[in-house]
Protein backbone atom coordinates (compact mmCIF):
# COMPACT_ATOMS: atom_id res chain seq x y z
CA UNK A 1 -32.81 19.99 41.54
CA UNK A 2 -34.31 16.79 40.93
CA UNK A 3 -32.01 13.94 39.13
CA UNK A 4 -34.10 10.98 37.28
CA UNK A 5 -31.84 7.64 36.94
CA UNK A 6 -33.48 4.99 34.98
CA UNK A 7 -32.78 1.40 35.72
CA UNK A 8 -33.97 -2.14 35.09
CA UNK A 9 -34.52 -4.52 37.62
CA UNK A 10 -34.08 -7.57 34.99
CA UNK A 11 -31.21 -10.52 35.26
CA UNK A 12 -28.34 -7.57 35.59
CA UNK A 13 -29.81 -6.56 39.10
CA UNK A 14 -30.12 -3.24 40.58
CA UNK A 15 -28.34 -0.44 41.02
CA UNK A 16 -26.99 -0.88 45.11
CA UNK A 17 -24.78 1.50 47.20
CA UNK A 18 -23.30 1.56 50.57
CA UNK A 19 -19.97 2.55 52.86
CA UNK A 20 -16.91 0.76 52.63
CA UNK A 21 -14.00 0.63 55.35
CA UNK A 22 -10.47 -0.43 54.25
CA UNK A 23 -7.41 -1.36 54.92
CA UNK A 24 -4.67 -0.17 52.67
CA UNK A 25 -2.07 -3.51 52.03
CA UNK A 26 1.54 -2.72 52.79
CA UNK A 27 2.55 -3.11 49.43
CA UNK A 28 0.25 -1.10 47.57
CA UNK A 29 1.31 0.23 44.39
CA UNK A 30 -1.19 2.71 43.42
CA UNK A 31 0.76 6.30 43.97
CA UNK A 32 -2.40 7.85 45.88
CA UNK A 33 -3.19 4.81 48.21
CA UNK A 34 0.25 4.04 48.96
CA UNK A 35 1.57 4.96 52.94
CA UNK A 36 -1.90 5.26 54.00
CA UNK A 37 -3.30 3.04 57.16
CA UNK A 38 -6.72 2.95 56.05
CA UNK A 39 -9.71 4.93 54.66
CA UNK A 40 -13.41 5.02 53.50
CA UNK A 41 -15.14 4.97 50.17
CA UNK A 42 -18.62 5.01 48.95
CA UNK A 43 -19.37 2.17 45.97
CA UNK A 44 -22.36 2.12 43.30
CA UNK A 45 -22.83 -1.00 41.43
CA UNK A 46 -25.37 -2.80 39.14
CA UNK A 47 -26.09 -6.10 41.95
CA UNK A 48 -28.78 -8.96 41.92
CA UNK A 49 -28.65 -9.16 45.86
CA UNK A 50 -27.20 -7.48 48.65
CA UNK A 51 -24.56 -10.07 49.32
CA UNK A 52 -23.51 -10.32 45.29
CA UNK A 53 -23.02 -6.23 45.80
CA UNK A 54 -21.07 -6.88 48.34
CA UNK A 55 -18.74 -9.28 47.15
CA UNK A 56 -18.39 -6.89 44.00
CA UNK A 57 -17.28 -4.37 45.86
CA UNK A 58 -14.82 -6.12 48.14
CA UNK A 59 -13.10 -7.64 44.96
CA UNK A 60 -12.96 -4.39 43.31
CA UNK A 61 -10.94 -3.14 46.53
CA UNK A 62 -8.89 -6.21 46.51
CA UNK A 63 -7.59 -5.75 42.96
CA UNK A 64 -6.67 -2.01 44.37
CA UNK A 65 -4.43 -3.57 46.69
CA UNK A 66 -7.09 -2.65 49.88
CA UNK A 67 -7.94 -5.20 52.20
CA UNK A 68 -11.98 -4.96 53.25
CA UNK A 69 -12.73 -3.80 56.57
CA UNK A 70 -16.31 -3.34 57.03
CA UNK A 71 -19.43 -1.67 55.11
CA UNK A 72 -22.38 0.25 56.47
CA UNK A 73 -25.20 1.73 54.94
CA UNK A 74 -25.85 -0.67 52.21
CA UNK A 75 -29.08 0.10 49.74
CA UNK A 76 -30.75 -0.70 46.54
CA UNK A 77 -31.43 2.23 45.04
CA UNK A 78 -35.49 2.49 43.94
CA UNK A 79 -35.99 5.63 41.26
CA UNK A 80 -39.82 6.21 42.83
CA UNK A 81 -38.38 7.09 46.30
CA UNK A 82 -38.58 11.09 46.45
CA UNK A 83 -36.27 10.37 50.09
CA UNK A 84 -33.28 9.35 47.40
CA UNK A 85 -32.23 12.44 45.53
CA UNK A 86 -29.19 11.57 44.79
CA UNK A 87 -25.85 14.51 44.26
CA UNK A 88 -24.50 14.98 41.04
CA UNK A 89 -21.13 13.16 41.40
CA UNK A 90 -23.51 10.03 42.67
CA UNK A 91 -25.97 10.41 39.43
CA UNK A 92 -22.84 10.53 37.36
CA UNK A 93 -21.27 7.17 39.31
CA UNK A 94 -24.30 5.74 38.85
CA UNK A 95 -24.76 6.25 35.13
CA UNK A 96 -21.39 4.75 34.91
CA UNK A 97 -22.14 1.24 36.73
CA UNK A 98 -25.31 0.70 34.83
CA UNK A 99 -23.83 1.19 31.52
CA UNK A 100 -20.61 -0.28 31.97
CA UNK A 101 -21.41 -3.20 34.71
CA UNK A 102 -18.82 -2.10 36.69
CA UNK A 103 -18.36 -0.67 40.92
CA UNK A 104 -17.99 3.01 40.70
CA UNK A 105 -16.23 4.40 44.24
CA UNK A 106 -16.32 8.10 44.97
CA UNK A 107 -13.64 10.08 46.36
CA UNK A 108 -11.05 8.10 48.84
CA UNK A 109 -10.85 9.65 51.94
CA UNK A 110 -7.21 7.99 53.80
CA UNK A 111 -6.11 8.05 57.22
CA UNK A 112 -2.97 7.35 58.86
CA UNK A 113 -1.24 6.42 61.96
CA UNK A 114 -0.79 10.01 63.54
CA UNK A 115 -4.03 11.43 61.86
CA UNK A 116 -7.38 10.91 61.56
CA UNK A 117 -7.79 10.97 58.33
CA UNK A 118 -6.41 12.41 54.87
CA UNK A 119 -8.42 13.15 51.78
CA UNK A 120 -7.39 12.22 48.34
């Protein structure tokens, strides 16, 4: 299956993704998050540079109550590449960012103290 995403490269940036580690703040409200150590999530967002993605995503953690860890993997997405096929659930995050100018994460995936790590 082959997935087409369109995107303009114009003043609103490009379309960027990447890894992000986390730390989940003691006093976390958010019902899902809450009693976890830590965990990972993958972000899409509409970016002019890698370091403007990156502070999107970091304050879109922070206003989850997650303290930023680390991120890996970080790339601007280019439609002509046949290498990036991207999954379904990614095509549909990334429909979402361009059109709404917003970071998209994909599924949480928590640790804890005793485990390694919890999905949710």
């Amino acid at each position: 299956m082959t997935i087409t995403i369109s995107q303009t490269t114009s003043g609103n940036g490009s379309l960027w993704t990447g890894l992000f580690h986390f730390a989940v703040d003691s006093d976390c409200s958010i019902d899902y998050l809450r009693g976890a150590k830590g965990g990972y999530v993958s972000a899409v967002s509409r970016a002019v540079t890698t370091s403007d993605f990156i502070e999107r995503v970091f304050r879109a953690l922070c206003e989850r109550q997650l303290t930023p860890i680390d991120f890996s993997g970080i790339t601007r997405f280019t439609p002509c590449d046949p290498m990036q096929n991207p999954s379904l659930e990614w095509a549909e995050l990334s429909k979402k960012a361009l059109l709404g100018g917003e970071v998209e994460f994909t599924e949480f995936h928590l640790y804890n103290e005793g485990s390694s790590y919890v999905e949710e």
